[in-house]
Protein backbone atom coordinates (compact mmCIF):
# COMPACT_ATOMS: atom_id res chain seq x y z
CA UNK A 1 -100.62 9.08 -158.07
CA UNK A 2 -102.27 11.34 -160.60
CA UNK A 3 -105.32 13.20 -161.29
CA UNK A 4 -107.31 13.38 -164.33
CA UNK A 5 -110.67 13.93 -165.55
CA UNK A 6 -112.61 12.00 -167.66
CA UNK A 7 -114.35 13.58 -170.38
CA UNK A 8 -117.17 12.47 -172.55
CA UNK A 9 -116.44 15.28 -175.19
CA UNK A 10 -114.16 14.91 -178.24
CA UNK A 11 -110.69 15.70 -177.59
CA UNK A 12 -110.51 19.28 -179.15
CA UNK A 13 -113.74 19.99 -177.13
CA UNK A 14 -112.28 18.61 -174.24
CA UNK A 15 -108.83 20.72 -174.67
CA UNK A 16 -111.25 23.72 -174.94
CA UNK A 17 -112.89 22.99 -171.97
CA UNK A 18 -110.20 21.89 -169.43
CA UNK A 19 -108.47 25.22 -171.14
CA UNK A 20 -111.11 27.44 -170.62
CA UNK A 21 -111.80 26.60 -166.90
CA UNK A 22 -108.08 26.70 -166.55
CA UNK A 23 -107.52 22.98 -165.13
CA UNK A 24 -104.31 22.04 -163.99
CA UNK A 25 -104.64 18.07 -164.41
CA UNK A 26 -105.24 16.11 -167.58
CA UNK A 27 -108.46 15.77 -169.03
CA UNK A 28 -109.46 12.59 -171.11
CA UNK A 29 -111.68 11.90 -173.62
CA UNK A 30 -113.91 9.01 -173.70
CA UNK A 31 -115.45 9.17 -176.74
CA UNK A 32 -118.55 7.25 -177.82
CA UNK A 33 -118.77 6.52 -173.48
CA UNK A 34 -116.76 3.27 -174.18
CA UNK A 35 -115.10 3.55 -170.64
CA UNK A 36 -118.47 5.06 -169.13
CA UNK A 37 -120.56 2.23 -170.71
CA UNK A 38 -117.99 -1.08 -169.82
CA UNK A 39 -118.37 0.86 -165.75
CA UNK A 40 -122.08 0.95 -166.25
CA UNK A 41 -122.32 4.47 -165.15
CA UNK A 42 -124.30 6.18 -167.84
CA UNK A 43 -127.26 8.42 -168.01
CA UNK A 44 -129.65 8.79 -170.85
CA UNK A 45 -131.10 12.30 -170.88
CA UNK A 46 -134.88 12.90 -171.64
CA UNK A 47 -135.02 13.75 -175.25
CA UNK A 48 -137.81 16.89 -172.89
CA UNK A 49 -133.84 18.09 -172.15
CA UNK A 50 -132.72 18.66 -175.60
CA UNK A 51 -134.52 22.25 -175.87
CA UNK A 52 -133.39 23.38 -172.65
CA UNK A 53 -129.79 22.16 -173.38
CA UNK A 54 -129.90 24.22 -177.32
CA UNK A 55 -131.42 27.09 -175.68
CA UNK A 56 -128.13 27.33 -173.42
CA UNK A 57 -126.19 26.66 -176.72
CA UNK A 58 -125.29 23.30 -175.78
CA UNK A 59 -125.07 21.24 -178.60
CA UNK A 60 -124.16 17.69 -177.08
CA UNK A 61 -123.51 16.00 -180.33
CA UNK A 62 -120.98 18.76 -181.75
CA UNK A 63 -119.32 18.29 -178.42
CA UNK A 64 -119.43 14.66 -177.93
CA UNK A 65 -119.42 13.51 -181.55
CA UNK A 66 -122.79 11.64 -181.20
CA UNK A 67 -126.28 12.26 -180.79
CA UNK A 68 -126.85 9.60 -178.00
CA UNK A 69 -127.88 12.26 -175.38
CA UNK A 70 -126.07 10.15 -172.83
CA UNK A 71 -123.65 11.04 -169.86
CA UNK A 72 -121.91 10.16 -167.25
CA UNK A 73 -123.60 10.08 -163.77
CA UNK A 74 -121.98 13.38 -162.18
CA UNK A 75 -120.84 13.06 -159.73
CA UNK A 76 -118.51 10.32 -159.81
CA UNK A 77 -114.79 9.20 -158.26
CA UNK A 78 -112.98 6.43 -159.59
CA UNK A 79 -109.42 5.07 -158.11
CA UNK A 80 -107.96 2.98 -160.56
CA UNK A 81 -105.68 0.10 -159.35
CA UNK A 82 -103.35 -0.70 -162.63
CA UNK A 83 -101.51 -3.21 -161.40
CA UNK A 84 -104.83 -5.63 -159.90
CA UNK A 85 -107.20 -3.92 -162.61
CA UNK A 86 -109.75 -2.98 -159.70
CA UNK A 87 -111.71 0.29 -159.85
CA UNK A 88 -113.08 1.56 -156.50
CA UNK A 89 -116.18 3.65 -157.35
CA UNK A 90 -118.11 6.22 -155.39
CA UNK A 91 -120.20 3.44 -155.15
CA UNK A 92 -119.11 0.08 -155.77
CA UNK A 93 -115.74 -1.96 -156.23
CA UNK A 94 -115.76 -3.15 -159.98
CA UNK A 95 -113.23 -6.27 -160.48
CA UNK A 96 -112.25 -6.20 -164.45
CA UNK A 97 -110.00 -9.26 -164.32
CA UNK A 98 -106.47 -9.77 -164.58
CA UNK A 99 -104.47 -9.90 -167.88
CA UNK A 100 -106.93 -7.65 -170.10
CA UNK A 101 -106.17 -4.45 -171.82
CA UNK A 102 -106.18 -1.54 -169.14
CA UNK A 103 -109.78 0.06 -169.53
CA UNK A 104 -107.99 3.62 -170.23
CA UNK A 105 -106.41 2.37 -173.24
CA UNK A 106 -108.94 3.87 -175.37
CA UNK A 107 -109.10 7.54 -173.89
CA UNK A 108 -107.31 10.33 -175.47
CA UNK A 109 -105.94 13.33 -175.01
């Protein structure tokens, strides 16, 4: 069994993050939310957010490589089943199916 995190940042952004906080398990990337959107777990921030997030110097869309102002729902736990393709959310069991491409196959380092 592993751990990793799921990021929606780009994967330099990402690096620099997981780097920076000194993580010692892999961090992801999901960019664009693909895997966040398919598990139906994302957030659209007020666009009343975006000042408070530049005046932190958070610039979402350098980090995330979109200006969609969405996120994943923090927090959340996901145990990922590859060989049955079941996720078991914080909050619900998600069946993908049998036979499909695994739903990490997009992610990057």
């Amino acid at each position: 069994m592993a751990l990793v995190a799921i990021s929606p940042e780009l994967p330099d952004q990402a690096l620099t993050t997981a780097n920076k906080t000194d993580l010692d398990f892999t961090v992801l990337s999901d960019v664009g939310n693909k895997l966040a959107r398919q598990l139906d777990i994302l957030f659209q921030l007020p666009d009343a957010m975006r000042p408070l997030f530049k005046g932190k110097g958070i610039d979402l869309k350098e980090r995330n490589g979109d200006d969609s102002f969405q996120v994943p729902f923090l927090p959340r736990s996901l145990w990922i089943a590859t060989e049955q393709s079941v996720i078991l959310s914080s909050t619900r069991t998600i069946r993908i199916g049998w036979n499909r491409q695994p739903l990490w196959s997009g992610l990057t380092l």
